[in-house]
Protein backbone atom coordinates (compact mmCIF):
# COMPACT_ATOMS: atom_id res chain seq x y z
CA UNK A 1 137.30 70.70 108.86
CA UNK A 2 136.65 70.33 105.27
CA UNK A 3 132.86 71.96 103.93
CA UNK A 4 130.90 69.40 102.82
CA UNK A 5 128.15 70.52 100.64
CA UNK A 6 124.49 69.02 100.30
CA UNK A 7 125.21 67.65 97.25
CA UNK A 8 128.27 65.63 98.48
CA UNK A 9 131.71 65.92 97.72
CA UNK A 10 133.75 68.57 99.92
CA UNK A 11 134.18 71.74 98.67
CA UNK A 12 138.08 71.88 100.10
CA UNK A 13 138.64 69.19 97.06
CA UNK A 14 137.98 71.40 94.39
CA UNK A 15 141.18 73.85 95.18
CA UNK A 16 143.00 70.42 96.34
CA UNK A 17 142.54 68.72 92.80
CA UNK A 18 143.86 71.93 91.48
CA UNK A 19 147.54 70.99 93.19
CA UNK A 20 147.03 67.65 91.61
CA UNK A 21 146.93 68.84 88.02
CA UNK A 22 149.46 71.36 88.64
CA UNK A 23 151.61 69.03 89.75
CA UNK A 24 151.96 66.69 86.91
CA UNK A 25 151.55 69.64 84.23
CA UNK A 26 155.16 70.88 85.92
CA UNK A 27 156.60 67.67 85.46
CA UNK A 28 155.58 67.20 81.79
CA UNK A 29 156.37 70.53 80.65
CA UNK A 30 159.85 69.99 81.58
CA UNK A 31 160.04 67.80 78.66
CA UNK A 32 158.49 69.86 76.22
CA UNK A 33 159.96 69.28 72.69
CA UNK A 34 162.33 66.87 73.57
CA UNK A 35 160.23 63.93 71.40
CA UNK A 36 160.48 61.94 74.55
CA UNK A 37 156.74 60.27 74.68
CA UNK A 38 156.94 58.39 77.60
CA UNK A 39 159.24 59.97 79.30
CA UNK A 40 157.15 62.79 79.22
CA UNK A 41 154.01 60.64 80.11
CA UNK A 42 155.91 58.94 83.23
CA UNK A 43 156.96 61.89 84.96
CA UNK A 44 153.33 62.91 84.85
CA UNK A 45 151.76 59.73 85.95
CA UNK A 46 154.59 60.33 88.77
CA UNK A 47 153.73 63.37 89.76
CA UNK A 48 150.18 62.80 89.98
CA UNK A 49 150.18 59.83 91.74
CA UNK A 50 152.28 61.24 94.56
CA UNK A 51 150.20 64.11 95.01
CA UNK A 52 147.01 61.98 94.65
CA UNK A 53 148.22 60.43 97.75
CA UNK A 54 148.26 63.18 99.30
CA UNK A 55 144.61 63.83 99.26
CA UNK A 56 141.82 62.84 102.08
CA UNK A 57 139.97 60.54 100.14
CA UNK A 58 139.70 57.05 99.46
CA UNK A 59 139.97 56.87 95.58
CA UNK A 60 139.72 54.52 93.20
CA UNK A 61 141.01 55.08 89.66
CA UNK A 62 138.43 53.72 87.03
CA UNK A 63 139.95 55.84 83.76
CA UNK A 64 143.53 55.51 84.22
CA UNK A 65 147.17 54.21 82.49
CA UNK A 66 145.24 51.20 81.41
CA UNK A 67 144.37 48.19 82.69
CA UNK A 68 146.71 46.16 85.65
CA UNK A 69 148.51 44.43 83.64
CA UNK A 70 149.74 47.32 81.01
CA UNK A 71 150.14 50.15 83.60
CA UNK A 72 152.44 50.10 86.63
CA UNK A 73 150.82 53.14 88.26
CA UNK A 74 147.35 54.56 88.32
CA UNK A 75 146.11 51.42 86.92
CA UNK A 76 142.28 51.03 86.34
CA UNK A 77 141.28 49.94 89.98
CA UNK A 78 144.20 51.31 91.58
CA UNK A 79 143.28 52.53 95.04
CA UNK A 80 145.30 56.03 95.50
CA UNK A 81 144.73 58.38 98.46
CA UNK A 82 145.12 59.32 102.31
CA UNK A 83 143.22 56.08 102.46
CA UNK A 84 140.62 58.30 104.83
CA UNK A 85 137.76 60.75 103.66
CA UNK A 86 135.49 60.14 101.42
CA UNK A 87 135.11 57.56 98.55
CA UNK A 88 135.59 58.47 94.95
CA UNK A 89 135.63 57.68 91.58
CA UNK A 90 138.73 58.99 89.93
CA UNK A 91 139.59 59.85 85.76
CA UNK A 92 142.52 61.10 85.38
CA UNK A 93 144.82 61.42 81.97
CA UNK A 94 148.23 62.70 83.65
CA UNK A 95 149.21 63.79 80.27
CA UNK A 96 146.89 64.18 77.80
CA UNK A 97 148.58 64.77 74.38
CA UNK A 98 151.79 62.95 74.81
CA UNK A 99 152.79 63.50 71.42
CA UNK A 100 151.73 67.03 71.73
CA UNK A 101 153.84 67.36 74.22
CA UNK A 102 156.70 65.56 72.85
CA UNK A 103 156.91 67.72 69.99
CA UNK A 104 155.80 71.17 72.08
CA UNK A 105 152.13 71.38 69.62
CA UNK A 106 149.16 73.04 71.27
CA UNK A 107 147.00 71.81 73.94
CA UNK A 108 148.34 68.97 75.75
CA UNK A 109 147.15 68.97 79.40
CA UNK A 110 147.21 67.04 82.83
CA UNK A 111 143.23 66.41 83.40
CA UNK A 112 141.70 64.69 85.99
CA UNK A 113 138.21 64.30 87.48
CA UNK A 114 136.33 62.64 90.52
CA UNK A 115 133.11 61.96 91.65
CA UNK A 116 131.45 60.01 94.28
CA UNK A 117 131.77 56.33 94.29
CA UNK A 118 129.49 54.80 91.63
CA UNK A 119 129.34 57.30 89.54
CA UNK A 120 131.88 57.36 86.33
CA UNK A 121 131.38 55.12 84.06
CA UNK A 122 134.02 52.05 84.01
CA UNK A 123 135.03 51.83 80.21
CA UNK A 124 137.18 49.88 78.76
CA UNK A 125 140.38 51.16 76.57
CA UNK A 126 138.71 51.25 73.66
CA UNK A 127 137.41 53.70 70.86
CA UNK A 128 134.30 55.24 71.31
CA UNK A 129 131.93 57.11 68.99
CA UNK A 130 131.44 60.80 69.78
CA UNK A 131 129.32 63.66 69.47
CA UNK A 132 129.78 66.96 71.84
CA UNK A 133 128.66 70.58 72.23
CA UNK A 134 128.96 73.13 75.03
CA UNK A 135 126.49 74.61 77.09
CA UNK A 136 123.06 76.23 75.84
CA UNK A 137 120.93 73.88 73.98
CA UNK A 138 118.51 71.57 74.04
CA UNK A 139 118.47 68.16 74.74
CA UNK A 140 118.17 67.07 70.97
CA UNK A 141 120.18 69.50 69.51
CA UNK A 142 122.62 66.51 68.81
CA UNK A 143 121.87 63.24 67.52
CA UNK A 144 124.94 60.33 67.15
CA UNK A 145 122.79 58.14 65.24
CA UNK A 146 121.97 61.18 62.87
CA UNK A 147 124.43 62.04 59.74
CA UNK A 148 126.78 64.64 60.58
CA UNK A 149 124.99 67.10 57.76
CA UNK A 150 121.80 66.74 59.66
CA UNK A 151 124.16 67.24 63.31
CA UNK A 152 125.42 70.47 62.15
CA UNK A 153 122.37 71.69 60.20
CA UNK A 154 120.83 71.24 63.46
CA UNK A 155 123.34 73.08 65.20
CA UNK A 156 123.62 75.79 63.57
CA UNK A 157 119.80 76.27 63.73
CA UNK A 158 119.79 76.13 67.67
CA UNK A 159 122.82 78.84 67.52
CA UNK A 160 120.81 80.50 65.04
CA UNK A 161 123.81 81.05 62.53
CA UNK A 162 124.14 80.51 58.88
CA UNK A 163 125.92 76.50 58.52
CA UNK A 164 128.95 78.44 57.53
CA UNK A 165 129.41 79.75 60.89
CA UNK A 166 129.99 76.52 62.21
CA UNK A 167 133.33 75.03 63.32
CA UNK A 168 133.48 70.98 64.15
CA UNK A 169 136.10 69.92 65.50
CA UNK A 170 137.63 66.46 64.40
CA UNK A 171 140.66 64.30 65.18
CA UNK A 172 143.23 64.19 62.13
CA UNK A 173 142.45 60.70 61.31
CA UNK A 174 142.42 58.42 58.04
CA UNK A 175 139.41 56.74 59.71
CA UNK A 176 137.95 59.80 59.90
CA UNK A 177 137.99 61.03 55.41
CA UNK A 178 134.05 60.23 54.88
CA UNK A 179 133.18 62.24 58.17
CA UNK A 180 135.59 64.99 57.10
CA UNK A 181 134.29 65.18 53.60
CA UNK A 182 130.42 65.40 54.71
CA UNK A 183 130.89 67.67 57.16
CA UNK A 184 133.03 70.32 54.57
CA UNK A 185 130.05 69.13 52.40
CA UNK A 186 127.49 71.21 54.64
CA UNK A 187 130.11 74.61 54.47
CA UNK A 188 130.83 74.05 58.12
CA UNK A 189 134.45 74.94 59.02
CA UNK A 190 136.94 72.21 60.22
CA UNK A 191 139.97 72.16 62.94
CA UNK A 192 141.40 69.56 62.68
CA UNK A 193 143.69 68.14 65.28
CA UNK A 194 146.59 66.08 65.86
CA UNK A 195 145.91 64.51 69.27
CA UNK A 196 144.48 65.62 72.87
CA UNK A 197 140.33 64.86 72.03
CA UNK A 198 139.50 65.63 75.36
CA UNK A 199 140.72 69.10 75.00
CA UNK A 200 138.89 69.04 71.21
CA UNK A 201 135.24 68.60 73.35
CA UNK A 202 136.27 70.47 76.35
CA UNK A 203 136.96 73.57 73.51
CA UNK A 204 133.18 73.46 72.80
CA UNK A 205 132.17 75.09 76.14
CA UNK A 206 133.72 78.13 75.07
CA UNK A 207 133.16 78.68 71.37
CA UNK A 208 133.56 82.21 71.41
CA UNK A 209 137.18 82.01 72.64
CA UNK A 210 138.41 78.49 71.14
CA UNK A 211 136.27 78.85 67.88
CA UNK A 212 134.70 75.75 68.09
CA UNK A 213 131.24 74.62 68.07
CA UNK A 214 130.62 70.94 68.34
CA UNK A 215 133.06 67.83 68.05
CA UNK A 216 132.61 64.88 66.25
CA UNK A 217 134.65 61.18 65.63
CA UNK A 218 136.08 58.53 67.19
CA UNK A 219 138.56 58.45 69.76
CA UNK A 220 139.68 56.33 73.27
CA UNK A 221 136.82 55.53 74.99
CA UNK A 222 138.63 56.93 78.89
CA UNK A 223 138.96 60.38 77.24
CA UNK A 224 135.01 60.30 76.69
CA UNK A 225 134.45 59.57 80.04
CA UNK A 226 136.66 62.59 81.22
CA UNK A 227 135.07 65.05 78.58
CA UNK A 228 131.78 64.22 80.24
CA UNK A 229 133.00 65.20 83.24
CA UNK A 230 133.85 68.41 81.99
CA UNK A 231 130.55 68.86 80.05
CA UNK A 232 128.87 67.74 83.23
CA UNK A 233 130.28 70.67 85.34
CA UNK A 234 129.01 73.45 82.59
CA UNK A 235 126.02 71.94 81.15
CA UNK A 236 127.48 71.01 78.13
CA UNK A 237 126.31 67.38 76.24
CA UNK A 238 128.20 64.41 74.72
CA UNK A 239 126.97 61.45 73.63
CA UNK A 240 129.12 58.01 73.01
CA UNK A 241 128.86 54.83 71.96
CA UNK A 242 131.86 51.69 72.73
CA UNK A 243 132.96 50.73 69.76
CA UNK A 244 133.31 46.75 70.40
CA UNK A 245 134.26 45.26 67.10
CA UNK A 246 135.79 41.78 68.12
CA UNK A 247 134.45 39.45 70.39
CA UNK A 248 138.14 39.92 73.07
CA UNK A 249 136.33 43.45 73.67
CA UNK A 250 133.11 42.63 74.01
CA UNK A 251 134.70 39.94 76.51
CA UNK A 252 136.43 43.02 78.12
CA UNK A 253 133.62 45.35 78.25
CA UNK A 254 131.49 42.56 79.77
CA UNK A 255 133.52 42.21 82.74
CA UNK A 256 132.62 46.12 83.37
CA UNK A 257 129.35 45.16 83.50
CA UNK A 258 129.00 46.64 80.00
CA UNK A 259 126.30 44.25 78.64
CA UNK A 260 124.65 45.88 75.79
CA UNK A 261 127.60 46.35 73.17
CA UNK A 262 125.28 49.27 71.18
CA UNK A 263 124.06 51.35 73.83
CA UNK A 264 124.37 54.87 73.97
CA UNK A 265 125.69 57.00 76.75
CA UNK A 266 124.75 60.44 77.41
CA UNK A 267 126.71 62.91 79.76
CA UNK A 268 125.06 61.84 82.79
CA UNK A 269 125.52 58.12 82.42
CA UNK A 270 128.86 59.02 81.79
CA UNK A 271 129.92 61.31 84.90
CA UNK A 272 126.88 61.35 87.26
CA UNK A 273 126.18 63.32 90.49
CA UNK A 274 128.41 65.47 92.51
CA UNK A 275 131.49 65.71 89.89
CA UNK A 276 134.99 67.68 90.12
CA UNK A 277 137.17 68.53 86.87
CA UNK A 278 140.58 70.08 87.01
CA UNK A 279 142.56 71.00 83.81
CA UNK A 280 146.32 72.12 83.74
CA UNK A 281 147.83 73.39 80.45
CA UNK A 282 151.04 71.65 79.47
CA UNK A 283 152.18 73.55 76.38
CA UNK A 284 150.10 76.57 75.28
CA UNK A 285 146.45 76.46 74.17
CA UNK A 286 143.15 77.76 72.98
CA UNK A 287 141.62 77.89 76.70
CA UNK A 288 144.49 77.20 78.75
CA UNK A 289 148.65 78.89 78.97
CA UNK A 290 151.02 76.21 78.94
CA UNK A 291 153.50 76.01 81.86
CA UNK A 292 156.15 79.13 81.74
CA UNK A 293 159.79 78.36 83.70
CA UNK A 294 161.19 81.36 85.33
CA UNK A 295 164.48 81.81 87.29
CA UNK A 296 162.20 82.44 90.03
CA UNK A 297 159.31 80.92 90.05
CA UNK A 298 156.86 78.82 87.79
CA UNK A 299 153.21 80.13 86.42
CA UNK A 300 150.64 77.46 85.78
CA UNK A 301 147.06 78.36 84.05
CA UNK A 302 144.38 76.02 85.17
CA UNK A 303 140.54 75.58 85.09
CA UNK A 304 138.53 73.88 87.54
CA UNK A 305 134.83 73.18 87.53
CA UNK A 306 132.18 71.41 89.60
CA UNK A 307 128.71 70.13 88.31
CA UNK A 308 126.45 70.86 91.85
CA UNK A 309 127.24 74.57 91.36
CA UNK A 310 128.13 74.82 87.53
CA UNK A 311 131.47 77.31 88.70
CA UNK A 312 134.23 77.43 86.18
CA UNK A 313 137.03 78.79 88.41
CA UNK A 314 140.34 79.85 85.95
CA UNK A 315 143.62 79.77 88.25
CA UNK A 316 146.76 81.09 87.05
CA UNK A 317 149.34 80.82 89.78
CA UNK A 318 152.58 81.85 90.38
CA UNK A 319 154.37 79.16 92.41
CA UNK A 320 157.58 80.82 94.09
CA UNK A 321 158.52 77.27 95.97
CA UNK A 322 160.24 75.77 93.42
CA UNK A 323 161.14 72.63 95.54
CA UNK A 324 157.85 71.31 95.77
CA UNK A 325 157.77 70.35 91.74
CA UNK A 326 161.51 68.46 92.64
């Protein structure tokens, strides 16, 4: 019978949402470099669902493929699981970097997260307004209604560094010149990247191995949700804000029971109580190995990580059953 821990979800979920990310990392990696978007991103959506199905749980998806009518599969509100066991919230991104896995760039993963029921924010597919760093500072070391000089100045006081020693990390945007420019305008380092932003905040846990230190910009609104899972599970902190420019997403947010258009949300209104995050690498990253294909078996690098205990598990397997990724 499956552990259930004090704080809520069961324990046995944590290794079982590591086959669910493994999974649809397989599938995607198979079509690595082949410039094949959504092919890419349907074999993973695929994959995951089917082994989401698999699972003991009675899940709903509320960060998914989009909303009913654009998604076929793993829909927001789609129901997916055994249909017994407990009942979750689900955020999942089956492949997150499509174009970086199209082209075979770093950092594309298969990501997914769950909580209990209630307690992941329902956002609409929109952009949000970002602001993350990992684990080991205080509450107002970050600021999104600051400038970004005064974000990293403050930064790199709490790290107690020199500004120059900082490294922001910022989607490759046109949108995204003035914050570029004011941040280089501090002597803070940039990466810049291409796609994949929930891998660019999930990089600031770790700054000593991924070289980055705090992210910063605008991207989809779902992939905030799932960074704050992450952050969530290591004590990390992001803060967001919708960004509902037209009165058809306002409309949209509303019927999520979004009602103030401007309010901020911190990590824990984001991914609250009891939450699980698994992370497969697609192609090869700063934290995570991409997928490697052998004659005779397949090696996946995952990380896994739950917020009542604040464990980081890393899982590199070596799956010798090739028939269960057919």
């Amino acid at each position: 019978m499956a552990k259930r821990d004090a704080a809520g979800l069961d324990r046995i979920l944590t290794m079982e949402l590591v086959r669910v990310t493994e999974r649809a990392a397989v599938a995607a990696a198979r079509l690595r470099g082949r410039g094949d978007e959504k092919a890419a991103d349907q074999v993973a959506v695929d994959a995951m669902r089917a082994e989401l199905n698999r699972l003991t749980i009675k899940g709903t998806v509320v960060i998914g493929e989009g909303e009913r009518d654009e998604a076929p599969m793993l829909y927001i509100g789609e129901e997916v699981g055994a249909g017994e066991g407990p009942e979750v919230d689900i955020a999942l991104d089956p492949l997150e970097g499509t174009t970086i896995c199209a082209k075979n760039l770093p950092n594309a993963l298969a990501v997914i997260a769950i909580a209990e029921k209630g307690s992941l924010l329902f956002a609409p597919d929109v952009y949000m307004d970002k602001i993350a760093v990992g684990p080991g500072y205080g509450p107002d070391v970050i600021d999104i209604d600051a400038s970004p000089e005064d974000n990293i100045r403050s930064l790199a006081k709490a790290k107690g560094v020199p500004v120059t020693e900082i490294t922001a990390c910022i989607l490759d945007r046109p949108r995204h010149a003035k914050l570029i420019d004011a941040v280089r305008g501090t002597g803070a380092a940039i990466r810049l990247i291409g796609d994949g932003d929930v891998a660019g905040v999930i990089h600031t846990t770790n700054p000593e191995e991924t070289g980055i230190d705090i992210y910063m910009g605008t991207g989809g609104a779902p992939e905030g949700v799932l960074a704050a899972a992450a952050l969530r599970c290591t004590g990390g902190q992001i803060q967001g804000r919708l960004i509902l420019d037209s009165p058809e997403k306002v409309a949209r947010a509303a019927k999520m029971g979004i009602s103030d258009p401007n309010k901020v949300y911190r990590t824990e209104e984001m991914a609250r109580g009891d939450v699980l995050f698994a992370a497969t690498g697609v192609t090869d990253g700063n934290m995570l190995a991409g997928v490697k294909f052998d004659r005779n078996f397949i090696t996946t690098d995952t990380i896994v990580l739950r917020s009542s205990s604040r464990t980081v598990r890393s899982i590199k397997a070596r799956h010798q059953d090739l028939e269960k990724f057919q």
